[in-house]
Protein backbone atom coordinates (compact mmCIF):
# COMPACT_ATOMS: atom_id res chain seq x y z
CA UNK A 1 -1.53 27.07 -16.63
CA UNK A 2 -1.38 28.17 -20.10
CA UNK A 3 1.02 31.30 -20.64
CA UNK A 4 1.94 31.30 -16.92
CA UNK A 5 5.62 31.13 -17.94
CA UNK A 6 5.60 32.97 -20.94
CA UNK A 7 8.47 35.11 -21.62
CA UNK A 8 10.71 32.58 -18.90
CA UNK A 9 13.76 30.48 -19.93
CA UNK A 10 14.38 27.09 -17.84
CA UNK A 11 16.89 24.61 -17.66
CA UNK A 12 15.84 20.92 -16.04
CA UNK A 13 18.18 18.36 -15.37
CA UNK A 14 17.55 15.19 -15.59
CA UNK A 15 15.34 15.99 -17.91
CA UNK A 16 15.11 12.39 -19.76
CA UNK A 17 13.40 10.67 -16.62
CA UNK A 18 10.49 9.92 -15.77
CA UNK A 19 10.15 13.13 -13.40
CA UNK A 20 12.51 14.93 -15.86
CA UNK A 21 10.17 14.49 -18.89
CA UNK A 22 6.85 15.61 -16.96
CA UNK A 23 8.23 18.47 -15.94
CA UNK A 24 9.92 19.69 -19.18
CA UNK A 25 5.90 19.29 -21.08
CA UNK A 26 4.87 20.56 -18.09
CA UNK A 27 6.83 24.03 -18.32
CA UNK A 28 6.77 24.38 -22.08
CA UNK A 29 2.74 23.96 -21.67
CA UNK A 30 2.77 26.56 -19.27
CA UNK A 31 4.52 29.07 -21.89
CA UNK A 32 8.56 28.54 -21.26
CA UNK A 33 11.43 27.80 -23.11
CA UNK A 34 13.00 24.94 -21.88
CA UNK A 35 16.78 23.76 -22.12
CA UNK A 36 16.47 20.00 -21.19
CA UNK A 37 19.85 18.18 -19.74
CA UNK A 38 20.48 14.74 -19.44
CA UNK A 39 23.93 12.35 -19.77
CA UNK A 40 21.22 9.91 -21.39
CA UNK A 41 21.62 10.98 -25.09
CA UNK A 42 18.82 8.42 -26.44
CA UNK A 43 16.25 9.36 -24.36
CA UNK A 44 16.97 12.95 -25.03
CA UNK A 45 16.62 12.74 -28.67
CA UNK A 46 13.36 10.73 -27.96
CA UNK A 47 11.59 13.68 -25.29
CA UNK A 48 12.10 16.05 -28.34
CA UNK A 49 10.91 14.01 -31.01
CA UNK A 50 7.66 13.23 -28.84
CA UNK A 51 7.20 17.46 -27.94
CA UNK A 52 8.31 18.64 -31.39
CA UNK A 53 5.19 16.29 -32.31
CA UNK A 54 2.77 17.14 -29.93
CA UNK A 55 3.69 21.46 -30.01
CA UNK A 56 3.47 23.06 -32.84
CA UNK A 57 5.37 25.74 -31.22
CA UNK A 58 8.12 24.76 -29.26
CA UNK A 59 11.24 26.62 -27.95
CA UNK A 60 13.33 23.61 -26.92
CA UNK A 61 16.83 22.76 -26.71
CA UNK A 62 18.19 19.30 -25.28
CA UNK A 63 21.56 18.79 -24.72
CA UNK A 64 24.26 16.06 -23.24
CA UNK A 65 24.99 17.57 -19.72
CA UNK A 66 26.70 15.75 -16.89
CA UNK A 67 26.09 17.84 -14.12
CA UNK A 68 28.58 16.26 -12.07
CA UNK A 69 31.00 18.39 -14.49
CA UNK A 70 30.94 21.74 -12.92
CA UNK A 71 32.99 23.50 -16.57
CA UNK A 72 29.90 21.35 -18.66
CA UNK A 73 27.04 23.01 -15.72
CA UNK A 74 29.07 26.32 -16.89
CA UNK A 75 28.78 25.86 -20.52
CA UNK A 76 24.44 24.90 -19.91
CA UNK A 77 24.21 27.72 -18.43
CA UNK A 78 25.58 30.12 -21.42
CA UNK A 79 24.68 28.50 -24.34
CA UNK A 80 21.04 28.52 -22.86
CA UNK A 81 21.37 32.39 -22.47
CA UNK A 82 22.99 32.92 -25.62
CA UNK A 83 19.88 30.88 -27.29
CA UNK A 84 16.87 31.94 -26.04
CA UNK A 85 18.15 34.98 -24.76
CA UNK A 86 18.02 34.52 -21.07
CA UNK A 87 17.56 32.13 -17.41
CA UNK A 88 15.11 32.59 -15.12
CA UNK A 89 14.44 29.07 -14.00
CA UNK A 90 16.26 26.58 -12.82
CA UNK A 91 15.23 22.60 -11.82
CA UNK A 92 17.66 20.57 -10.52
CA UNK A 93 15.92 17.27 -10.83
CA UNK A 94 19.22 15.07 -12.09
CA UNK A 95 20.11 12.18 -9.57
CA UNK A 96 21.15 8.78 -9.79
CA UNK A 97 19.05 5.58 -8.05
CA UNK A 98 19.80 3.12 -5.98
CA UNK A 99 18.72 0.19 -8.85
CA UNK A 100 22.55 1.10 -10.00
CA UNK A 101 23.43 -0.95 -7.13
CA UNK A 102 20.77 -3.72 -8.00
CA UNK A 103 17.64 -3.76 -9.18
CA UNK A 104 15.78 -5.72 -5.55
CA UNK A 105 17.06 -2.70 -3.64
CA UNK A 106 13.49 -2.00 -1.95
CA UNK A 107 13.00 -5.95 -0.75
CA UNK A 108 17.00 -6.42 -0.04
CA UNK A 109 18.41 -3.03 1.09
CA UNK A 110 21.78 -2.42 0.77
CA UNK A 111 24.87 -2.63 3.07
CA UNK A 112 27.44 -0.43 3.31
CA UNK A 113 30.09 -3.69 2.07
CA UNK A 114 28.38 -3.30 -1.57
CA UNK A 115 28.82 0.57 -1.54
CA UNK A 116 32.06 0.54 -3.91
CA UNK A 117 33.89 4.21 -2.84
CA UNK A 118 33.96 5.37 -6.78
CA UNK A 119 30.30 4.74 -6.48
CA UNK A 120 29.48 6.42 -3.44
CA UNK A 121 31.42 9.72 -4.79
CA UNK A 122 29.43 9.64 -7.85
CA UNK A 123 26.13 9.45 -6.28
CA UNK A 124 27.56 12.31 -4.24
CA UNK A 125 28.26 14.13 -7.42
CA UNK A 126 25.56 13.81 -8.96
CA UNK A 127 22.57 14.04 -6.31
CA UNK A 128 24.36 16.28 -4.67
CA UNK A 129 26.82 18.59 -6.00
CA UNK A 130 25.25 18.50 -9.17
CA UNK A 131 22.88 20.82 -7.73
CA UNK A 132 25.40 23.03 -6.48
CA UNK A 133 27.47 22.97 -9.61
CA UNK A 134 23.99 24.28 -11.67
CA UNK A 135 23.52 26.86 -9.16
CA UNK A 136 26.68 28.16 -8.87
CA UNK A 137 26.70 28.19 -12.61
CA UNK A 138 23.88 29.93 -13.04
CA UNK A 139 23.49 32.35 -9.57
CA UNK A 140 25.35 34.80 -11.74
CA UNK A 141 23.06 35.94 -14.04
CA UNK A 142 19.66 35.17 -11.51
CA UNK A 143 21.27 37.46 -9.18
CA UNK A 144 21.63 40.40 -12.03
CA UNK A 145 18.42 40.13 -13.28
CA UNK A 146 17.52 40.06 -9.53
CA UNK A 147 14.93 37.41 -10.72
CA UNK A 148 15.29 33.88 -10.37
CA UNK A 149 14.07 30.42 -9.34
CA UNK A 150 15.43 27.88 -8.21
CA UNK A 151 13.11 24.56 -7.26
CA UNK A 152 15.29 21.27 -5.71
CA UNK A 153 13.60 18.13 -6.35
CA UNK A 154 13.99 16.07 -3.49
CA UNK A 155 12.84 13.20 -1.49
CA UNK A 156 11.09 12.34 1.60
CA UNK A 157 12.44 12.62 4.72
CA UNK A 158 11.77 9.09 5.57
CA UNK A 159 14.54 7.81 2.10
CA UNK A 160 16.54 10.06 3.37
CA UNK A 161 17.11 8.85 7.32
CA UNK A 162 16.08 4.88 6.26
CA UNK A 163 18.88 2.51 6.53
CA UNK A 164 20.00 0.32 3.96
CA UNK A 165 19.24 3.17 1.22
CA UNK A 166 22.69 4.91 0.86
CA UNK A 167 24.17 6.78 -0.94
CA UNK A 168 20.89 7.73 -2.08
CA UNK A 169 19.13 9.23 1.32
CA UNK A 170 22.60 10.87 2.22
CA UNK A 171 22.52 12.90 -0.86
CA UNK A 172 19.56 13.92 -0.84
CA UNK A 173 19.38 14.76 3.26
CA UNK A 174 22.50 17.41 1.91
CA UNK A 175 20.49 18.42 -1.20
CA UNK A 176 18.03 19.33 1.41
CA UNK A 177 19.93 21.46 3.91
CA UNK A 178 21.67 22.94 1.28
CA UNK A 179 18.14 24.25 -0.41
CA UNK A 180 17.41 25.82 2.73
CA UNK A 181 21.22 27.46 2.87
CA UNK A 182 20.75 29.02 -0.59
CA UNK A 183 16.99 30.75 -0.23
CA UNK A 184 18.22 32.04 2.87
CA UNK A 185 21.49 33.69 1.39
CA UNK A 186 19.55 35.12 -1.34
CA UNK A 187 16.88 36.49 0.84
CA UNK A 188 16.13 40.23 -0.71
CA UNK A 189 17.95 39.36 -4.16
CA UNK A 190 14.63 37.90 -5.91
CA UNK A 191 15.90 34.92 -6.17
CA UNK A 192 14.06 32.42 -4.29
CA UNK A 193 15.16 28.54 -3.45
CA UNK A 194 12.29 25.98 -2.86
CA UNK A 195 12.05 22.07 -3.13
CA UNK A 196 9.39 19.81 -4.40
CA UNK A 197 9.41 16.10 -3.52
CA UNK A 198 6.67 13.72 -4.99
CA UNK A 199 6.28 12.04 -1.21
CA UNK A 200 7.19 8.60 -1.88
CA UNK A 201 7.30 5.68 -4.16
CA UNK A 202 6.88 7.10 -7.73
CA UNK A 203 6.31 5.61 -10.71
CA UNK A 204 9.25 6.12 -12.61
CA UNK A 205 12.63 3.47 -13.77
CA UNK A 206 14.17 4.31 -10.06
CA UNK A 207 11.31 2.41 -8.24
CA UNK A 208 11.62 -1.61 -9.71
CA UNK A 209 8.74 -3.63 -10.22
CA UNK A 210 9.83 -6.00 -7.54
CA UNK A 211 8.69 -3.76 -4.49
CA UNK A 212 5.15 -5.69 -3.55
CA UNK A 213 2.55 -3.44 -5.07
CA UNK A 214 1.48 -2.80 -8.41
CA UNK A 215 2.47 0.28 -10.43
CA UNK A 216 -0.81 1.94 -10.53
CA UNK A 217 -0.60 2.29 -6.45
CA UNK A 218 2.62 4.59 -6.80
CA UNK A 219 2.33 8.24 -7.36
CA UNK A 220 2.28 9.62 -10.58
CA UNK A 221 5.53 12.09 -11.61
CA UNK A 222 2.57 14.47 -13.28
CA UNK A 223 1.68 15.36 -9.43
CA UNK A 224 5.31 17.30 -9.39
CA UNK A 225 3.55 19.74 -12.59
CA UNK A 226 1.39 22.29 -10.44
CA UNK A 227 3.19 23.33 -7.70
CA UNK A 228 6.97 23.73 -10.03
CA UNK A 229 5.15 25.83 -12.36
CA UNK A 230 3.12 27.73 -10.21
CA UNK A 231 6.54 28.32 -7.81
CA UNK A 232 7.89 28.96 -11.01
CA UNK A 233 5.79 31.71 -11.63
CA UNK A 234 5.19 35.72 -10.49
CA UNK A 235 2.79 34.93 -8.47
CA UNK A 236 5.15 32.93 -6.14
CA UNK A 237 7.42 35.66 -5.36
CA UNK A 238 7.75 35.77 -1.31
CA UNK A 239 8.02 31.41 -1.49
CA UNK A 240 11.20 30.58 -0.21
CA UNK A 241 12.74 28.17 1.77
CA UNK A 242 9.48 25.86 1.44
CA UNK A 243 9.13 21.98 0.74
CA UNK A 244 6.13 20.83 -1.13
CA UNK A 245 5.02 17.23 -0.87
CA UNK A 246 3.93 17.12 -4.53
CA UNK A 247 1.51 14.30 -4.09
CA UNK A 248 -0.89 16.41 -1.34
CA UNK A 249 -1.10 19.80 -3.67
CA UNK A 250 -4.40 19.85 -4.24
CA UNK A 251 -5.34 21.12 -7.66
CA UNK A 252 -9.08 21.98 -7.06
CA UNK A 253 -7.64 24.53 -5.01
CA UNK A 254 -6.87 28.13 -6.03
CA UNK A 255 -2.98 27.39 -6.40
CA UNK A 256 -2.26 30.10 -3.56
CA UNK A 257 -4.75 28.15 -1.60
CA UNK A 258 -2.96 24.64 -2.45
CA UNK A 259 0.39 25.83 -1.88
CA UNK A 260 -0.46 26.96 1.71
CA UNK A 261 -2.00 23.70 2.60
CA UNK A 262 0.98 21.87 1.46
CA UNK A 263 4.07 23.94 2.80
CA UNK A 264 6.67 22.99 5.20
CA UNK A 265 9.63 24.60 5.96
CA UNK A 266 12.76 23.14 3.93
CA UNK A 267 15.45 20.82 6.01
CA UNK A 268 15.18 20.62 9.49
CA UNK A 269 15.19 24.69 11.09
CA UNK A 270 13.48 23.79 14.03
CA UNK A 271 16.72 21.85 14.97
CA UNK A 272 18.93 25.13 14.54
CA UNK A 273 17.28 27.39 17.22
CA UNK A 274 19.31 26.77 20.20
CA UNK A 275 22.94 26.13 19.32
CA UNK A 276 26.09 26.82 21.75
CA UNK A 277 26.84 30.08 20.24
CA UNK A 278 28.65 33.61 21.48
CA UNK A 279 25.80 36.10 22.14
CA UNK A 280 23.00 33.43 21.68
CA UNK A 281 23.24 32.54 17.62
CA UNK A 282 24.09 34.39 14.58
CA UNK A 283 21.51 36.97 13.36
CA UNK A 284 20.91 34.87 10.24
């Protein structure tokens, strides 16, 4: 993957995480610059100082973003252009997990009656219109370039629809249709909207180590690496409106080969064919 991305700019949120961090060595192996967001200052500082030590050359930038702040999303977006001199990537990977509630979340779900409302609007915020806020931010400047990606890390459809796991399924289930909203509005722009999700328990601080099986059974956040840098990339050019189940990309596979095996539409289209509609439906 070495030099895939060369010449490419990204910004990942969430970037201090365990996903987050993968993803960010993951890119600037592959050959991009990388502005890496988090409201996690700490960990920030400690992702560069472990890259700036393992690169030798290294065109990062990591900055305090809360992308539940739609003027800070703004302000990501320039100060990334104005540094390394353009944006041609964008992974929305910040959300928040349900241990903010309590840690034995998995064995004891959670009922609505613990669900404080400031809480449930700031999972919204985040998961959710965090997304939004990045890609309004930043649709700009894809759309003038007409170049752009923009990959939506998700989760499986099974979180999303389970009860007992709110507010985290619910924002993601709207991260989801809204992924498949966006690649089709920029259809024809060069822009392209996809989302990756690992495809279940991963072994990162969301998942506690109270859930029944040991750590080395859950899936490793390196899995999400080949198929966000190879959608990333030129040769994914006419993907849109995909899912990826990270965990079933198959690397020994040509990745044109892999990413075939492992596509699924985004959201739920097959559920949109016949609605009660003048004329039949809209034409898109």
């Amino acid at each position: 993957m070495a030099d895939l991305l060369k010449g490419k700019t990204a910004i990942v949120t969430g970037a201090a995480g365990g996903i987050g961090r993968v993803l960010v060595d993951g890119l600037v192996r592959a050959g991009a610059k990388v502005a890496a967001t988090d409201v996690n200052e700490a960990a920030l500082s400690e992702l560069e100082r472990d890259l700036r030590g393992k690169y030798r050359s290294l065109h990062l930038a990591c900055e305090h973003v809360d992308v539940a702040d739609y003027a800070a999303c703004e302000q990501s977006v320039q100060s990334t252009i104005e540094r390394f001199g353009g944006l041609q990537l964008l992974i929305n990977n910040a959300a928040l997990g349900m241990g903010i509630i309590r840690e034995d979340h998995f064995s004891r779900l959670v009922g609505i009656q613990e669900i404080k409302p400031e809480l449930w609007q700031r999972f919204i915020a985040v998961n959710f219109s965090g997304a939004w806020n990045m890609t309004r931010a930043a649709i700009g400047h894809l759309l003038e370039q007409k170049w752009g990606r923009i990959i939506n890390v998700s989760t499986s459809f099974f979180t999303m629809l389970r009860g007992g796991f709110h507010p985290y399924g619910p924002s993601k289930a709207g991260l989801e249709s809204m992924s498949l909203g966006h690649a089709q509005e920029f259809v024809g722009s060069g822009v392209t909207v996809n989302v990756v999700v690992p495809g279940g328990p991963t072994d990162t601080a969301m998942v506690p180590n109270n859930i029944g099986v040991a750590r080395s059974e859950l899936i490793a956040p390196s899995v999400m690496v080949p198929p966000i840098v190879w959608l990333c990339s030129d040769a994914a050019q006419d993907i849109n409106g995909n899912r990826y189940v990270a965990a079933q990309w198959d690397t020994s596979l040509p990745p044109r080969e892999a990413e075939k095996a492992c596509r699924a539409p985004a959201a739920w289209p097959q559920l949109g064919q016949s609605p009660v509609w003048p004329g039949g439906k809209p034409s898109r």
